[in-house]
Structures are given as C-alpha cells and as structure tokens.
PDB file of N, CA and C in Angstrom:
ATOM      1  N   UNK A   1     165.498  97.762  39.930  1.00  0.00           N
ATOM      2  CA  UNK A   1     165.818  96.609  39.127  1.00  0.00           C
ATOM      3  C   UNK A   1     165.966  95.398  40.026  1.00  0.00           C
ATOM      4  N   UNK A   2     165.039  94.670  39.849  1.00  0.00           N
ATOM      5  CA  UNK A   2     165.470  92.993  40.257  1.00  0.00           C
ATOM      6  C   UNK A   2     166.131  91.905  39.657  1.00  0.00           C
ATOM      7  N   UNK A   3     166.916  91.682  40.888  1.00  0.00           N
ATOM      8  CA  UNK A   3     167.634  90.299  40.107  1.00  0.00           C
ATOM      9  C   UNK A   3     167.317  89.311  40.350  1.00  0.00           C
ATOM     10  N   UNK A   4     167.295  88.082  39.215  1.00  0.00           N
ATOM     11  CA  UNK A   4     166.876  86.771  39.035  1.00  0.00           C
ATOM     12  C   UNK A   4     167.638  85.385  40.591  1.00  0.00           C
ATOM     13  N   UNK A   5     166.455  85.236  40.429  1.00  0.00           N
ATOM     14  CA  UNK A   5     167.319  84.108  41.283  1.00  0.00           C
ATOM     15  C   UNK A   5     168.413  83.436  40.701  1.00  0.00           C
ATOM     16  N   UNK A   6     168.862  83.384  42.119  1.00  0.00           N
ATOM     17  CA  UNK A   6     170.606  82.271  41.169  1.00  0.00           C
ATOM     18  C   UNK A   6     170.038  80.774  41.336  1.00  0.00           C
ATOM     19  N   UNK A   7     170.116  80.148  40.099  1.00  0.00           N
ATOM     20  CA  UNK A   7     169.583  78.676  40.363  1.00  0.00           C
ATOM     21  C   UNK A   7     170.789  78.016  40.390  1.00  0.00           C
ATOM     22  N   UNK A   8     170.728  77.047  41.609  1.00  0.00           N
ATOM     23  CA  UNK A   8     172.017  75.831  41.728  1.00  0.00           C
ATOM     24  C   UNK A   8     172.015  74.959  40.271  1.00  0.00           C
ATOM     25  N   UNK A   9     173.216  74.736  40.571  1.00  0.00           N
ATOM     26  CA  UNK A   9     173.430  73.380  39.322  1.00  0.00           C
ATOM     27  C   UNK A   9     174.120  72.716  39.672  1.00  0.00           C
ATOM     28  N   UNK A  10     174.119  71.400  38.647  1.00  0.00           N
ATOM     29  CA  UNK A  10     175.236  70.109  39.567  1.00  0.00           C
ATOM     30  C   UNK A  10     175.864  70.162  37.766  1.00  0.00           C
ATOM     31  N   UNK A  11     177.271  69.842  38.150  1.00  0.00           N
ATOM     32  CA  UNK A  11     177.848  70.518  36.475  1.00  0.00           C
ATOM     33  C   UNK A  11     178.268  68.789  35.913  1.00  0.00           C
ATOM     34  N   UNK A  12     177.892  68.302  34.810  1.00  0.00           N
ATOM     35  CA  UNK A  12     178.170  67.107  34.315  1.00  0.00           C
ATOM     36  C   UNK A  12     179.142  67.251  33.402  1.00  0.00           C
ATOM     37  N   UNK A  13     180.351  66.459  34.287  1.00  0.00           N
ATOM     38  CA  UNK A  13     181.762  66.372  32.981  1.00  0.00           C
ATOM     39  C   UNK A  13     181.422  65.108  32.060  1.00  0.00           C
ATOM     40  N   UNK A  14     181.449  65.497  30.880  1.00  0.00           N
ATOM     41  CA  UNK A  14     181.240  64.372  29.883  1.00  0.00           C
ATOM     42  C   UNK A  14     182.572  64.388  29.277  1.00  0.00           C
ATOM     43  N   UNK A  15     183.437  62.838  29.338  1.00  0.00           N
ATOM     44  CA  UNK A  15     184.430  62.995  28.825  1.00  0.00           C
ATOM     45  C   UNK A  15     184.712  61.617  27.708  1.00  0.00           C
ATOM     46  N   UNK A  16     185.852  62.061  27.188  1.00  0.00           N
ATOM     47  CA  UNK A  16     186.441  60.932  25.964  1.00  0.00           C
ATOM     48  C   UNK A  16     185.346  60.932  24.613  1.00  0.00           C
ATOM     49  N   UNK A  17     185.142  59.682  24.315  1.00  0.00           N
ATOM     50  CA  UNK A  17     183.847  59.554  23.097  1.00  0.00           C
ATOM     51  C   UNK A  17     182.631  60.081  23.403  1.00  0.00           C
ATOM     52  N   UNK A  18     182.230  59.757  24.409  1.00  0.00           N
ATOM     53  CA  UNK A  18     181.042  60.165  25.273  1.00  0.00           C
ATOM     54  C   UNK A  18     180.705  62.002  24.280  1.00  0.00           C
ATOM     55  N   UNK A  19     181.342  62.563  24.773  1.00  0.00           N
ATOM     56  CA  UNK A  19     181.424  64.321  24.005  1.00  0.00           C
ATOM     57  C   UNK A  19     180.867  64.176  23.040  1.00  0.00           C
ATOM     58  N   UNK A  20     180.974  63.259  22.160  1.00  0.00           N
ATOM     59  CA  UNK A  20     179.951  63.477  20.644  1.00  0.00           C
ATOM     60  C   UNK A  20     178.922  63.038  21.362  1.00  0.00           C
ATOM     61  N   UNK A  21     178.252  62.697  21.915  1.00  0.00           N
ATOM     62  CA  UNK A  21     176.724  63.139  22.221  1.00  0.00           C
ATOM     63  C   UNK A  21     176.130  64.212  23.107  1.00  0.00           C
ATOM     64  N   UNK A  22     177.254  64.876  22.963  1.00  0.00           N
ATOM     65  CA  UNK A  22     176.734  66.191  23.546  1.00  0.00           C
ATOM     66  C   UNK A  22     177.072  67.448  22.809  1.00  0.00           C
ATOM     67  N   UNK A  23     177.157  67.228  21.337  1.00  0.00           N
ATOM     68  CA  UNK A  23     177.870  68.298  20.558  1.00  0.00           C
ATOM     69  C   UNK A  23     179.611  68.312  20.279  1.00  0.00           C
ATOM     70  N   UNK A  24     179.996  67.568  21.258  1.00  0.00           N
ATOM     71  CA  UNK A  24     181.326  67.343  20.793  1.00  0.00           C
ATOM     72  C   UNK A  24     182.145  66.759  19.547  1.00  0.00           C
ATOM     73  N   UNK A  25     183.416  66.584  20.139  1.00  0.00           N
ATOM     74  CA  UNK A  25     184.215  65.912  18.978  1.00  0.00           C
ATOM     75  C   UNK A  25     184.502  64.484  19.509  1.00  0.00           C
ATOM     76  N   UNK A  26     183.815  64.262  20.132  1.00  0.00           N
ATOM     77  CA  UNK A  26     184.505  62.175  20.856  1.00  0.00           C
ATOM     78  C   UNK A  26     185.479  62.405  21.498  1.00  0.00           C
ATOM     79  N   UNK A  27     186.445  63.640  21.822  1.00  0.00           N
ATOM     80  CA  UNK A  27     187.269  63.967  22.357  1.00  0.00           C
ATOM     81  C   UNK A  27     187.680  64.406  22.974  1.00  0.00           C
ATOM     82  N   UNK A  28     188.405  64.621  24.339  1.00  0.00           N
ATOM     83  CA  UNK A  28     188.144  65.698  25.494  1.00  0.00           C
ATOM     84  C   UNK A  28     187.185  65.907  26.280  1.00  0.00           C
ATOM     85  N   UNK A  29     186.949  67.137  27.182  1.00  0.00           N
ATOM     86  CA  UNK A  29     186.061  66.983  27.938  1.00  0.00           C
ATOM     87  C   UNK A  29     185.139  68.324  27.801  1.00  0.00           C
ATOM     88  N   UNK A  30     183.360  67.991  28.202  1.00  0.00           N
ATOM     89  CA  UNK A  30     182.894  68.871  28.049  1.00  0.00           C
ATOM     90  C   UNK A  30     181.634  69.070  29.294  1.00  0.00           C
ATOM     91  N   UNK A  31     181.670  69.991  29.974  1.00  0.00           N
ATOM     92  CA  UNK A  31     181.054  69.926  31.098  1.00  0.00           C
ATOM     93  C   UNK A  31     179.884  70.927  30.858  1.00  0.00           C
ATOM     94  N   UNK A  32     178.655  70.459  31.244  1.00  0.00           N
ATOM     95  CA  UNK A  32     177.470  71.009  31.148  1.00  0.00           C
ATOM     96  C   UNK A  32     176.801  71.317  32.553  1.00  0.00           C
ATOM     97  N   UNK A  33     176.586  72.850  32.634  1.00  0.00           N
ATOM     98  CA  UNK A  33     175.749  72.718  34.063  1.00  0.00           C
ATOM     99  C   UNK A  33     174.699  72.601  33.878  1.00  0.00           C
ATOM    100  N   UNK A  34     174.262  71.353  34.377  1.00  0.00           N
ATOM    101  CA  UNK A  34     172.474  71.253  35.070  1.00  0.00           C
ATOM    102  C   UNK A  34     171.881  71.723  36.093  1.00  0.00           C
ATOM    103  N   UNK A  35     170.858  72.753  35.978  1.00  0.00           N
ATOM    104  CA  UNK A  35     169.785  73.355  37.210  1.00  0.00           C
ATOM    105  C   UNK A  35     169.830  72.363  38.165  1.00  0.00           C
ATOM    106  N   UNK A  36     169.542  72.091  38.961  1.00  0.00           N
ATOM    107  CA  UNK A  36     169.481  71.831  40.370  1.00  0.00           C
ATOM    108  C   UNK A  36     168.088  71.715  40.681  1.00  0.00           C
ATOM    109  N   UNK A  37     166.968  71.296  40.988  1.00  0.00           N
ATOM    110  CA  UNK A  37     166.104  71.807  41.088  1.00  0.00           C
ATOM    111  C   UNK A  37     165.628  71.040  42.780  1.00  0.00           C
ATOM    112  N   UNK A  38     164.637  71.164  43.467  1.00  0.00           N
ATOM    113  CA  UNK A  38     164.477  70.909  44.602  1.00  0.00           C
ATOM    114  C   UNK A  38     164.167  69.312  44.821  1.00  0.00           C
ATOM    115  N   UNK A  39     164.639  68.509  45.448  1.00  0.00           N
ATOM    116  CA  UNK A  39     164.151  67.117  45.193  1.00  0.00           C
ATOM    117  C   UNK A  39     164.971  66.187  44.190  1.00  0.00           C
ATOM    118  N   UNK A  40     165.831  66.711  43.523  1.00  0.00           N
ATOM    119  CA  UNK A  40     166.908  66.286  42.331  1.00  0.00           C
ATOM    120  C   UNK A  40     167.502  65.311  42.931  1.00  0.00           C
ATOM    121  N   UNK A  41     167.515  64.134  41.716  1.00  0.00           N
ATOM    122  CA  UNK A  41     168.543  62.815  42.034  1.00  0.00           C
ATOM    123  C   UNK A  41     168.986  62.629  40.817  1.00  0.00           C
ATOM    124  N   UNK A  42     170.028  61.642  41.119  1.00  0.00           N
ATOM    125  CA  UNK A  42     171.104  61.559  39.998  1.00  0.00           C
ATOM    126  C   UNK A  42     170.254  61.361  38.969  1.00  0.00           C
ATOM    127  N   UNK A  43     169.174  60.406  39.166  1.00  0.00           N
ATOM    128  CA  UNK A  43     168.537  59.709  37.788  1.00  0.00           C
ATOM    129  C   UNK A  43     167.999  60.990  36.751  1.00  0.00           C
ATOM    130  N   UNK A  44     167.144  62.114  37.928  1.00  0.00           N
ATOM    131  CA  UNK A  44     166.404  62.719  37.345  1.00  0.00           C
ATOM    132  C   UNK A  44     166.904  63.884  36.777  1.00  0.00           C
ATOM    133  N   UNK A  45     168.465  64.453  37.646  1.00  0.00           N
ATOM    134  CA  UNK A  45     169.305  65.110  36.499  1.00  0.00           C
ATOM    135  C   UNK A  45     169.830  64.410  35.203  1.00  0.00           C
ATOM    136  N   UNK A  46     170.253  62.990  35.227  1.00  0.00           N
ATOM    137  CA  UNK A  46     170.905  62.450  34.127  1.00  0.00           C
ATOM    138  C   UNK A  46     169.542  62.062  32.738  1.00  0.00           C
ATOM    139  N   UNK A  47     168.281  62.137  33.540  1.00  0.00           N
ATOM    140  CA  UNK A  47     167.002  61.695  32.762  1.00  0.00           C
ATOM    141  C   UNK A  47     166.951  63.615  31.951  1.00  0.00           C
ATOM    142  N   UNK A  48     166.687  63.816  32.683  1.00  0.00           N
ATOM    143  CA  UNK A  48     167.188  66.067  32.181  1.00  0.00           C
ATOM    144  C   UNK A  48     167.994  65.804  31.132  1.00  0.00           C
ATOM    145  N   UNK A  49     169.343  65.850  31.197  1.00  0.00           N
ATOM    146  CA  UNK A  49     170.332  65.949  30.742  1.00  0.00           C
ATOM    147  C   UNK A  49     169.976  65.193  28.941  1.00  0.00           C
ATOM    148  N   UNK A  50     169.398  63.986  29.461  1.00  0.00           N
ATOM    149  CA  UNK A  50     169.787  63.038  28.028  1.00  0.00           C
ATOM    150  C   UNK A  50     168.396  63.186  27.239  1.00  0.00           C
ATOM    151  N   UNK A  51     167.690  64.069  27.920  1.00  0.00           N
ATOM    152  CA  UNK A  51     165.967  64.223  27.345  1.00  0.00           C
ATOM    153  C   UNK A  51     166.566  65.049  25.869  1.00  0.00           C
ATOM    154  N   UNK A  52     167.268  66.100  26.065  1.00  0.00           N
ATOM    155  CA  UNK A  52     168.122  66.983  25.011  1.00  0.00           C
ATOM    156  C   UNK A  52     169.224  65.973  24.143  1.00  0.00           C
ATOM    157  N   UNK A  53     169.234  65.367  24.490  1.00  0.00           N
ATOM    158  CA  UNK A  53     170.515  64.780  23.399  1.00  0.00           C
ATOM    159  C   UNK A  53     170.291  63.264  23.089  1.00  0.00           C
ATOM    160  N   UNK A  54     169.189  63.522  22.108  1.00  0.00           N
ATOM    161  CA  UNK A  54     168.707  61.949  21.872  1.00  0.00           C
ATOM    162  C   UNK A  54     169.544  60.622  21.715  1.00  0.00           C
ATOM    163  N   UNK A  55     171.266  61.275  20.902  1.00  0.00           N
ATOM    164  CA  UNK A  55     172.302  60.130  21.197  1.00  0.00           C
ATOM    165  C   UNK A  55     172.626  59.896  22.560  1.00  0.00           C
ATOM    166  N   UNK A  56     172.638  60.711  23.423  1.00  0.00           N
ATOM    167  CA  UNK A  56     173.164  60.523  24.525  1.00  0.00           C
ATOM    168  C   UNK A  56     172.338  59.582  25.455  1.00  0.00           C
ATOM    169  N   UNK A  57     170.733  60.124  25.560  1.00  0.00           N
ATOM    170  CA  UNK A  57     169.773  59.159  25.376  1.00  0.00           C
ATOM    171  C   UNK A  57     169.703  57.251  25.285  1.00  0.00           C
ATOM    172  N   UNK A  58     169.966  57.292  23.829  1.00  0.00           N
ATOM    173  CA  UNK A  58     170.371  56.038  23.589  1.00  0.00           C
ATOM    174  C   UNK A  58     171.536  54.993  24.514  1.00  0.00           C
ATOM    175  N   UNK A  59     172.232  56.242  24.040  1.00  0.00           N
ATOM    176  CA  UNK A  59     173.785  55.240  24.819  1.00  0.00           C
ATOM    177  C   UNK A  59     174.242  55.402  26.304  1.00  0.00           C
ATOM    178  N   UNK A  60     172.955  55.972  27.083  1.00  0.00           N
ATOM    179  CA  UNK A  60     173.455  56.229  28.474  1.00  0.00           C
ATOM    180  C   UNK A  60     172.252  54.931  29.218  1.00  0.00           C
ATOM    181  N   UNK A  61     170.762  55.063  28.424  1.00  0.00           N
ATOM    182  CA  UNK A  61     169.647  54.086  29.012  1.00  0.00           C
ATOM    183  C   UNK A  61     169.660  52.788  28.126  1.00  0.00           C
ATOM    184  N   UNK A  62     169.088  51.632  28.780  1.00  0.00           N
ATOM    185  CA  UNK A  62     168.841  50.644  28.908  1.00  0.00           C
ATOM    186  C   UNK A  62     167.096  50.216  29.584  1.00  0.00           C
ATOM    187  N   UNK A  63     166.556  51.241  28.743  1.00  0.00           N
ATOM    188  CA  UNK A  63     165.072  51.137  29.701  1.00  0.00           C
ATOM    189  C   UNK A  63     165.347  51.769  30.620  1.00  0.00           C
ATOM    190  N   UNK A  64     164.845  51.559  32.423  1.00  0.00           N
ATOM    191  CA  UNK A  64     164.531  52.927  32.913  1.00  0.00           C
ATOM    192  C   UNK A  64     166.196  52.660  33.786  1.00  0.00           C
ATOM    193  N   UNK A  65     166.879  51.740  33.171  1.00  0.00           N
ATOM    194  CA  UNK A  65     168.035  51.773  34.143  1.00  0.00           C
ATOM    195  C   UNK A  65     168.947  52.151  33.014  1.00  0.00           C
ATOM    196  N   UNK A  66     170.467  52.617  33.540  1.00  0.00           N
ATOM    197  CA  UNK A  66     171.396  52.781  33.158  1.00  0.00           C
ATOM    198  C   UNK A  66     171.950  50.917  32.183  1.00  0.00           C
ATOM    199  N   UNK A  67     172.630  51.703  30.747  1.00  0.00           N
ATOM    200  CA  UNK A  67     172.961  50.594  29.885  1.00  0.00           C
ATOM    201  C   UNK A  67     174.738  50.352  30.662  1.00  0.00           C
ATOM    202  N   UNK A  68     175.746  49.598  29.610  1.00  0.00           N
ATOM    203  CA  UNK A  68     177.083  49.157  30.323  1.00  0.00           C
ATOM    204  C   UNK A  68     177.838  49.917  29.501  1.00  0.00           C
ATOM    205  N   UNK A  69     177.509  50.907  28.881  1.00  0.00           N
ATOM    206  CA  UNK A  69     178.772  51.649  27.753  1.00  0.00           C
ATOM    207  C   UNK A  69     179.565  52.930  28.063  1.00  0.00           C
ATOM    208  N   UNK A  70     178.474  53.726  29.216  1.00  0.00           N
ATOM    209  CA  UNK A  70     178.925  54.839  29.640  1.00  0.00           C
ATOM    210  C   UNK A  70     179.013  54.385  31.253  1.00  0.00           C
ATOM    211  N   UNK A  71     180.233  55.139  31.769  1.00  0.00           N
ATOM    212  CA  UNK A  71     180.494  54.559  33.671  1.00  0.00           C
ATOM    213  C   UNK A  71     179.922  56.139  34.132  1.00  0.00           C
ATOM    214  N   UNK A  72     178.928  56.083  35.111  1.00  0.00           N
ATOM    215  CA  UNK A  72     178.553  57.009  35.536  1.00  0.00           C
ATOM    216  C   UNK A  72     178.966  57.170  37.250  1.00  0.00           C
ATOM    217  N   UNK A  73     179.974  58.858  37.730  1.00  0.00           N
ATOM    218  CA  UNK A  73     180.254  58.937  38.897  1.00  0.00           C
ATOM    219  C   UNK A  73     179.719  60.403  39.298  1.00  0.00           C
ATOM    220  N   UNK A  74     179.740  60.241  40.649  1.00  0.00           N
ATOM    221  CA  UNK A  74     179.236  60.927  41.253  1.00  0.00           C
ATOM    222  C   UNK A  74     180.362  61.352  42.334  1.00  0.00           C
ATOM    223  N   UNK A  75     180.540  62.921  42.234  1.00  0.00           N
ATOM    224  CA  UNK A  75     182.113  63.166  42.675  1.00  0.00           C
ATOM    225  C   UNK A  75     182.823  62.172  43.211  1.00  0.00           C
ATOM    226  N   UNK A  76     183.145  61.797  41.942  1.00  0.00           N
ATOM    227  CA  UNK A  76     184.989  60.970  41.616  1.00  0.00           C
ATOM    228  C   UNK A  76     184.403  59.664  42.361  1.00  0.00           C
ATOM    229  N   UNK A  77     182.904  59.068  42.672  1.00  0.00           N
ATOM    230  CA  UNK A  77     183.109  58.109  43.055  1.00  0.00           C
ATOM    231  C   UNK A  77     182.010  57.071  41.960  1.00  0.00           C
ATOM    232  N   UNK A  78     182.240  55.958  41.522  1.00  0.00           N
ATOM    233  CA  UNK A  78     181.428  55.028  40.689  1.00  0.00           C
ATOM    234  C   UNK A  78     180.360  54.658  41.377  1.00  0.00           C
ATOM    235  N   UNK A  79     179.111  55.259  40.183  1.00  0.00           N
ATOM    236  CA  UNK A  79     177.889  54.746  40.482  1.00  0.00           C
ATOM    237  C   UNK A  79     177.825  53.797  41.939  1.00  0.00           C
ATOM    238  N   UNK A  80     177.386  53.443  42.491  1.00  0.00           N
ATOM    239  CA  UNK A  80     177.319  52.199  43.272  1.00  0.00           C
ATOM    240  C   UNK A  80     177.708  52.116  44.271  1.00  0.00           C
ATOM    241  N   UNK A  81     178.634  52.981  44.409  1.00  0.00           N
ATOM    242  CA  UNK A  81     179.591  52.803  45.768  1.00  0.00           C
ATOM    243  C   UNK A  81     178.892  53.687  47.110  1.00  0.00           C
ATOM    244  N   UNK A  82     179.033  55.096  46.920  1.00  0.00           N
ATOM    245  CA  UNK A  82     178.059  56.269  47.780  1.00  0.00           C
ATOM    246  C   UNK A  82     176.963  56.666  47.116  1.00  0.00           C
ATOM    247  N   UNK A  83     176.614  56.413  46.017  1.00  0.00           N
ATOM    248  CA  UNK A  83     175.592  57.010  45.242  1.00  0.00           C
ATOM    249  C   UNK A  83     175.023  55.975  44.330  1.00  0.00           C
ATOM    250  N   UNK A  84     173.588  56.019  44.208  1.00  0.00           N
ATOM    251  CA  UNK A  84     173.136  55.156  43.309  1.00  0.00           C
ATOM    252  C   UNK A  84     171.758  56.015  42.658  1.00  0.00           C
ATOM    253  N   UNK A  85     171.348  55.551  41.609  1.00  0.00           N
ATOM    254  CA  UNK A  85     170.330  56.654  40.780  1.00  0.00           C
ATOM    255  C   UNK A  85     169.165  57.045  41.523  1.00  0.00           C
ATOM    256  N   UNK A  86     168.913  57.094  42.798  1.00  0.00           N
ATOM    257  CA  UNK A  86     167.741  57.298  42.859  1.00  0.00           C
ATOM    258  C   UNK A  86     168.763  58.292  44.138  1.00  0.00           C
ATOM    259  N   UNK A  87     169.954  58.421  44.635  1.00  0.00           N
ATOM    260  CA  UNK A  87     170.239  59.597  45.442  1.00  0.00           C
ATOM    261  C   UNK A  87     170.377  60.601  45.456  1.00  0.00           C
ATOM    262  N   UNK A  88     169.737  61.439  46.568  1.00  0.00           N
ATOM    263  CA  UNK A  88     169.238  63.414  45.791  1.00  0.00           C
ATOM    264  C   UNK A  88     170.482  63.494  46.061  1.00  0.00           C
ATOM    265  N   UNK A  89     170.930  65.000  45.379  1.00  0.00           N
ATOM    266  CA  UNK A  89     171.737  66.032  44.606  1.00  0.00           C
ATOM    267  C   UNK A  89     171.868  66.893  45.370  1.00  0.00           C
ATOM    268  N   UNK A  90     173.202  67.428  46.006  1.00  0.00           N
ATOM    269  CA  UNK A  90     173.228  68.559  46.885  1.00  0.00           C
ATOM    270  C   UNK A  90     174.366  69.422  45.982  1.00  0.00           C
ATOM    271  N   UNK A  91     173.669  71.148  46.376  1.00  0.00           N
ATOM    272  CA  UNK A  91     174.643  71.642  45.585  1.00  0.00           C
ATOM    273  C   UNK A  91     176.107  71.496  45.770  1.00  0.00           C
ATOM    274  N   UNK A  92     177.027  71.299  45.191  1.00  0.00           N
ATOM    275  CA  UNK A  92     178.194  71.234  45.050  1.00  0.00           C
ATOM    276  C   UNK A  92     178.865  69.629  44.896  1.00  0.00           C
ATOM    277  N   UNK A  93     177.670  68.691  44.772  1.00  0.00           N
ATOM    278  CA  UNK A  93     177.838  67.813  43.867  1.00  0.00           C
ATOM    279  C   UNK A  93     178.289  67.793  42.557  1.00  0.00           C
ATOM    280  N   UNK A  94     178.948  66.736  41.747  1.00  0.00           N
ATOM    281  CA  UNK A  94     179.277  66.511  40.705  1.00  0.00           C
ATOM    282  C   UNK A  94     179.459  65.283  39.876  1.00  0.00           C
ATOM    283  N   UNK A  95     178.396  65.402  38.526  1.00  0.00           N
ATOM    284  CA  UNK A  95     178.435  63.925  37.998  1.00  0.00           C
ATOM    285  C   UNK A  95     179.149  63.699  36.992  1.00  0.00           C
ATOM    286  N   UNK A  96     180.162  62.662  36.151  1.00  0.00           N
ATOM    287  CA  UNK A  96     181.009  62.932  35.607  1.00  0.00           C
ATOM    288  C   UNK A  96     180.622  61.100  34.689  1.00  0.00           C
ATOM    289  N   UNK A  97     180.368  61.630  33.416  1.00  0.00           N
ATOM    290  CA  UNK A  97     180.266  60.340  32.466  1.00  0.00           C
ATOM    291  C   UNK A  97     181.269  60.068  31.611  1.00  0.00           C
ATOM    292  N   UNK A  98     181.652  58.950  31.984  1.00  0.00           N
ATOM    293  CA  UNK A  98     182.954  58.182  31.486  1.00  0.00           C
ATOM    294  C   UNK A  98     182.425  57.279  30.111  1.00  0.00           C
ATOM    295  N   UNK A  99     183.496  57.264  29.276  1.00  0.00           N
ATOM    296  CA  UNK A  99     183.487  56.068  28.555  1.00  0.00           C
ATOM    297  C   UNK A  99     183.915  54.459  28.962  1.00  0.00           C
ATOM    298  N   UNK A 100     183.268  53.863  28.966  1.00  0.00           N
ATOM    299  CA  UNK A 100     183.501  52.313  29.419  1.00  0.00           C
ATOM    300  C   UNK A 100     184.835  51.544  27.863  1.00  0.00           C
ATOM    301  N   UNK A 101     185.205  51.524  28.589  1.00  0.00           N
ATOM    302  CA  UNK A 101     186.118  50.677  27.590  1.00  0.00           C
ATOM    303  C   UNK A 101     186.210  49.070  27.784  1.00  0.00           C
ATOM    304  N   UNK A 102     185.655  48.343  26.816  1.00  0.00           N
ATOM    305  CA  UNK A 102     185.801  46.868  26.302  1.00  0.00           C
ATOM    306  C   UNK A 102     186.533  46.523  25.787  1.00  0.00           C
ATOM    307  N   UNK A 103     187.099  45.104  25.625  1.00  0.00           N
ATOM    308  CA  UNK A 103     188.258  44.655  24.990  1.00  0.00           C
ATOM    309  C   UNK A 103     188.118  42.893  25.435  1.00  0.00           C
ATOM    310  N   UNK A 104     189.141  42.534  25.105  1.00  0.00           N
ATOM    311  CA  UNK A 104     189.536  41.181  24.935  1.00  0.00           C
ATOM    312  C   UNK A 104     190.502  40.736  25.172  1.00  0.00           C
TER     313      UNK A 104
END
C-alpha cells in the first residue's frame, strides 16, 4: 500500500464579517487550508482561494489588485510591510483576512 503525498498548505484565517463569504455566519473565525503548491505567492493563493467563493471574490479584488474592505496579513504582519502580493509562500506561513472597519 502507498501513501499519498503530504501536500503543504498555507492555512487562511478568515475572520469577523469576512466568514460569510466563506460559508460562514459574518462571525468568528474560520480557517481554510490552502495547498501550497511550488512557486506560490500570496496573490496566487488568495487568487485560489477566492476563485471558489465568488462573494469572497468580489469583496477581496478590485481588478487584478486587492480592493480597501478586507485587510490582508501575512503572519500577523499587514500586507505591505514584509510581504506584498506577489511574495512566494513558505510552508509554515500564514494568511489571515481581516475585516476593514470604516466610520466617521
């Protein structure tokens, strides 16, 4: 008997409202592991990820860039800072989509 390869994944916490576009309740948190695959960057796991969840889709792109509604990090750090969408994915990475909160 052979066993399957173990495929890496980078696990995406989706939290707060964000969760209803991933089957949730808008509430809490729900973490999805994504395959890993060789050559993987944030964009092209988060482009993976939202190909399946056409709301999520919507409210994560802005054309081929990220829109301002969801804050996207990359272990515990904001987009921008160590990581930006086009940086590959090592296993034991972790991306974590926030709700952006607006106000006045």
């Amino acid at each position: 008997m052979t066993r399957g390869a173990v495929t890496a994944t980078v696990p995406v916490e989706v939290a707060s409202w964000v969760t209803r576009f991933v089957g949730g309740d808008g509430s809490g948190r729900r973490v999805i592991d994504e395959p890993l695959e060789p050559g993987d960057t944030v964009r092209s796991v988060l482009t993976r990820l939202s190909s399946r969840f056409p709301e999520l889709h919507r409210a994560l792109w802005h054309g081929p860039e990220l829109g301002e509604n969801i804050e996207v990090l990359v272990n515990d750090a904001v987009l921008g800072i160590a990581h930006d969408l086009d940086s590959p994915l090592a296993s034991g990475d972790r991306i974590t989509l926030l709700a952006q909160y607006m106000g006045g």
